[in-house]
C-alpha atoms as a PDB file:
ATOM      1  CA  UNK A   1      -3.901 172.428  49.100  1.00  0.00           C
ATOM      2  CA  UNK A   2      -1.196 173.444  46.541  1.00  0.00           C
ATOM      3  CA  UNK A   3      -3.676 176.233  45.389  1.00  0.00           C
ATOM      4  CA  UNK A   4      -4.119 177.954  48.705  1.00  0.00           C
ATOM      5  CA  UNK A   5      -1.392 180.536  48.128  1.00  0.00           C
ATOM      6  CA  UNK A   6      -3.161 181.862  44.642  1.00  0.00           C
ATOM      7  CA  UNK A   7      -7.004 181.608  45.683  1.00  0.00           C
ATOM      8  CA  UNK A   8      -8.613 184.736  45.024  1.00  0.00           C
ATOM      9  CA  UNK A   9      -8.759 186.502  48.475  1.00  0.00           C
ATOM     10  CA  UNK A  10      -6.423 184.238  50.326  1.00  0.00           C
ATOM     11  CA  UNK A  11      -3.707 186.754  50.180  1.00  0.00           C
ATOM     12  CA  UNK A  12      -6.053 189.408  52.158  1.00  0.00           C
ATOM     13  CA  UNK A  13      -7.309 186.727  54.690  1.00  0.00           C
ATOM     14  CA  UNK A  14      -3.531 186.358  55.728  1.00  0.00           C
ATOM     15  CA  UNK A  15      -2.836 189.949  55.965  1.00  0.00           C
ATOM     16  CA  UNK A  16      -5.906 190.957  57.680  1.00  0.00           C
ATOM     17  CA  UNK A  17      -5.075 187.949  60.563  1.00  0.00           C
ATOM     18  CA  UNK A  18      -1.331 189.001  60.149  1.00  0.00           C
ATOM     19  CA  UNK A  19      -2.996 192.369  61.475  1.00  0.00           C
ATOM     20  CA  UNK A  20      -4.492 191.726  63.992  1.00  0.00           C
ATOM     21  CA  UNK A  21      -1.288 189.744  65.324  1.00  0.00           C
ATOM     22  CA  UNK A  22       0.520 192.605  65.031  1.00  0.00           C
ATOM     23  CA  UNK A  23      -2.177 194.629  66.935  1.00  0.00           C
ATOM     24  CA  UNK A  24      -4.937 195.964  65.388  1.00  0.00           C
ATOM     25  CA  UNK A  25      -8.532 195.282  65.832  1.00  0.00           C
ATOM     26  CA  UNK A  26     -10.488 192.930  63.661  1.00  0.00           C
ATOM     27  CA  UNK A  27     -12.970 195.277  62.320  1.00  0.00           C
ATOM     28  CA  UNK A  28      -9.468 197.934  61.686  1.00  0.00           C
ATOM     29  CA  UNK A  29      -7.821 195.145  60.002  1.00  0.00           C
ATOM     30  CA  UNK A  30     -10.429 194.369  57.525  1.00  0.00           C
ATOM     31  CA  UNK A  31     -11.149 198.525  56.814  1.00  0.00           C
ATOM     32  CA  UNK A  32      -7.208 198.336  55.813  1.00  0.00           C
ATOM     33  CA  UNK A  33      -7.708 195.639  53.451  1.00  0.00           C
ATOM     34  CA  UNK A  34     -10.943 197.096  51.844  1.00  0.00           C
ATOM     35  CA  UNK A  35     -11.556 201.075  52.455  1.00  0.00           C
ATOM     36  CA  UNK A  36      -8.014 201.800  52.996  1.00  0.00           C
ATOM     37  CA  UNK A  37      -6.441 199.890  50.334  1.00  0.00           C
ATOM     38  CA  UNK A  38      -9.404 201.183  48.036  1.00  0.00           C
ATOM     39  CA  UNK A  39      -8.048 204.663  49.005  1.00  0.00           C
ATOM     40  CA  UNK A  40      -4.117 203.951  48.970  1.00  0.00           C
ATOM     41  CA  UNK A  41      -4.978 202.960  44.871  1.00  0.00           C
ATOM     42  CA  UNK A  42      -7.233 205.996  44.721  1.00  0.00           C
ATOM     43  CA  UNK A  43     -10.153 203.916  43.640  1.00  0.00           C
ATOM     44  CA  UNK A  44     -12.301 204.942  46.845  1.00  0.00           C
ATOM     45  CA  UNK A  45     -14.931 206.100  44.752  1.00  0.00           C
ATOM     46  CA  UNK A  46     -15.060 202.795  42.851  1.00  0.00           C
ATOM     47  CA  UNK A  47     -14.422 200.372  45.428  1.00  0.00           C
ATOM     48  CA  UNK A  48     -13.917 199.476  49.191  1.00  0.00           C
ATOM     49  CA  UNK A  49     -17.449 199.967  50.723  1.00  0.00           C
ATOM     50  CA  UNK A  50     -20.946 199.119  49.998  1.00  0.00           C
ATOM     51  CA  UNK A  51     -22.548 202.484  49.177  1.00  0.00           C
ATOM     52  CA  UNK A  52     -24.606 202.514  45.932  1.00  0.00           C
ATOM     53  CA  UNK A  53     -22.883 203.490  42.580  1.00  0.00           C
ATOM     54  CA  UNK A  54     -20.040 201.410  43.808  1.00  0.00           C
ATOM     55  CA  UNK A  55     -18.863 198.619  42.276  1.00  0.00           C
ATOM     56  CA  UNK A  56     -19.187 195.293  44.696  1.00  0.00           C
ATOM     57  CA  UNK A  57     -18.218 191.950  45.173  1.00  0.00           C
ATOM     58  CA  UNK A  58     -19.202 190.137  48.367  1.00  0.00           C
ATOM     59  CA  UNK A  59     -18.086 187.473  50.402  1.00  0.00           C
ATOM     60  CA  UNK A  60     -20.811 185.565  52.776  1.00  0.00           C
ATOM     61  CA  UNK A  61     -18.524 183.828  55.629  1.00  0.00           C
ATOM     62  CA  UNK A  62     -19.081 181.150  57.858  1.00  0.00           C
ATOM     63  CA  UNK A  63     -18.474 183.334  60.888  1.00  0.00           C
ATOM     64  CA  UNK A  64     -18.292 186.365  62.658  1.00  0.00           C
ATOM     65  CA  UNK A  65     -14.836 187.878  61.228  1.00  0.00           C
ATOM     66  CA  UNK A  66     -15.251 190.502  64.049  1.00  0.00           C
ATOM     67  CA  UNK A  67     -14.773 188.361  66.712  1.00  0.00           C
ATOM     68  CA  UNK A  68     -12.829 185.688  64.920  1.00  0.00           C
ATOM     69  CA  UNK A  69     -10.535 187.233  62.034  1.00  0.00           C
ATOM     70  CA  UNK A  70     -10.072 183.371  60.875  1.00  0.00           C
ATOM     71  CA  UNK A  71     -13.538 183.316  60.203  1.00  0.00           C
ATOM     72  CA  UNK A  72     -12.414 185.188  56.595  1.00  0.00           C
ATOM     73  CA  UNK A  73     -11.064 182.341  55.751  1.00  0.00           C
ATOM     74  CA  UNK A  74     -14.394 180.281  56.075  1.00  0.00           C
ATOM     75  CA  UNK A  75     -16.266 181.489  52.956  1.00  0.00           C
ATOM     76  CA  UNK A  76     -19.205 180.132  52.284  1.00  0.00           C
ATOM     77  CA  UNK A  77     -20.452 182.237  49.177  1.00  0.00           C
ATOM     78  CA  UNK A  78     -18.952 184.279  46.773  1.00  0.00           C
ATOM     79  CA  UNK A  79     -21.346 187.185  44.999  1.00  0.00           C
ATOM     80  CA  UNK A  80     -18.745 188.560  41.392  1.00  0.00           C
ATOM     81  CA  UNK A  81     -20.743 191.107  39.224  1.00  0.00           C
ATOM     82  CA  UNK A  82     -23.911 189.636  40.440  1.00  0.00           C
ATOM     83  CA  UNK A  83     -23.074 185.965  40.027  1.00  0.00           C
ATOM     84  CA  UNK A  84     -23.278 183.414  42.856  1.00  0.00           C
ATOM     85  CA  UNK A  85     -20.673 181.196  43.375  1.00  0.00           C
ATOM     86  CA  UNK A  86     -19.217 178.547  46.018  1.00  0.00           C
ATOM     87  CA  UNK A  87     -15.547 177.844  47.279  1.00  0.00           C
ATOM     88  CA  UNK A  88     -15.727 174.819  45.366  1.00  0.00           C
ATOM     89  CA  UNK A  89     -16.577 176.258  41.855  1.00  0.00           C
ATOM     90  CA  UNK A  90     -13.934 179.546  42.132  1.00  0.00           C
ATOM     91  CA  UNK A  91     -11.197 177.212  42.633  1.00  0.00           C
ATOM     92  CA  UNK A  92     -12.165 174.825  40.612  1.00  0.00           C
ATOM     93  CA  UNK A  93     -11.664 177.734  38.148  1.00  0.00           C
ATOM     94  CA  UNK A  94      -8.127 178.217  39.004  1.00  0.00           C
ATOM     95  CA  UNK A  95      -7.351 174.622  38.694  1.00  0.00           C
ATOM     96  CA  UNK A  96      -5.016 174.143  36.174  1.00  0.00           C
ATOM     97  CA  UNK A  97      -4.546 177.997  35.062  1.00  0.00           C
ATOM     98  CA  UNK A  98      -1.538 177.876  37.762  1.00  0.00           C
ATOM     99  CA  UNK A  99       1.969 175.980  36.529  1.00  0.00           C
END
């Protein structure tokens, strides 16, 4: 779909595949796009791991992103600030905020 590209989290599903391609290990690619970017921004202490006092979205997939990285790309709920959501309704929310 035209929306793809702008999805919230797309753009770290391609870079954590993109990744691996280039060599890393699933579980390495997905530290660099959580812990490690958390820590290039100097946010670790906010974000990037589930530890309590930290602020956390989650992402239930459809898969084991371990042994498949594509399987981040198979979402199947979305948790924001406690709220559940599907696929379907968070880009449904971008529809039409996008020229």
């Amino acid at each position: 779909p035209v929306f793809a590209d702008v999805l919230p989290g797309y753009g770290m599903q391609r870079e954590a595949e993109h990744l691996v391609l280039a060599g890393l290990g699933a579980l390495e690619a997905i530290r660099a796009c959580t812990l490690s970017a958390a820590e290039a921004l100097d946010l670790e202490d906010e974000l990037g791991s589930l530890v309590p006092g930290k602020f956390a979205d989650l992402i239930v997939l459809d898969g084991d992103p371990v042994a498949d990285i594509k399987a981040l790309g198979r979402t199947a709920i979305v948790y924001q600030a406690g709220a559940r959501f599907t696929p379907g309704e968070l880009r449904d929310s971008v529809v039409g905020t996008i020229e």
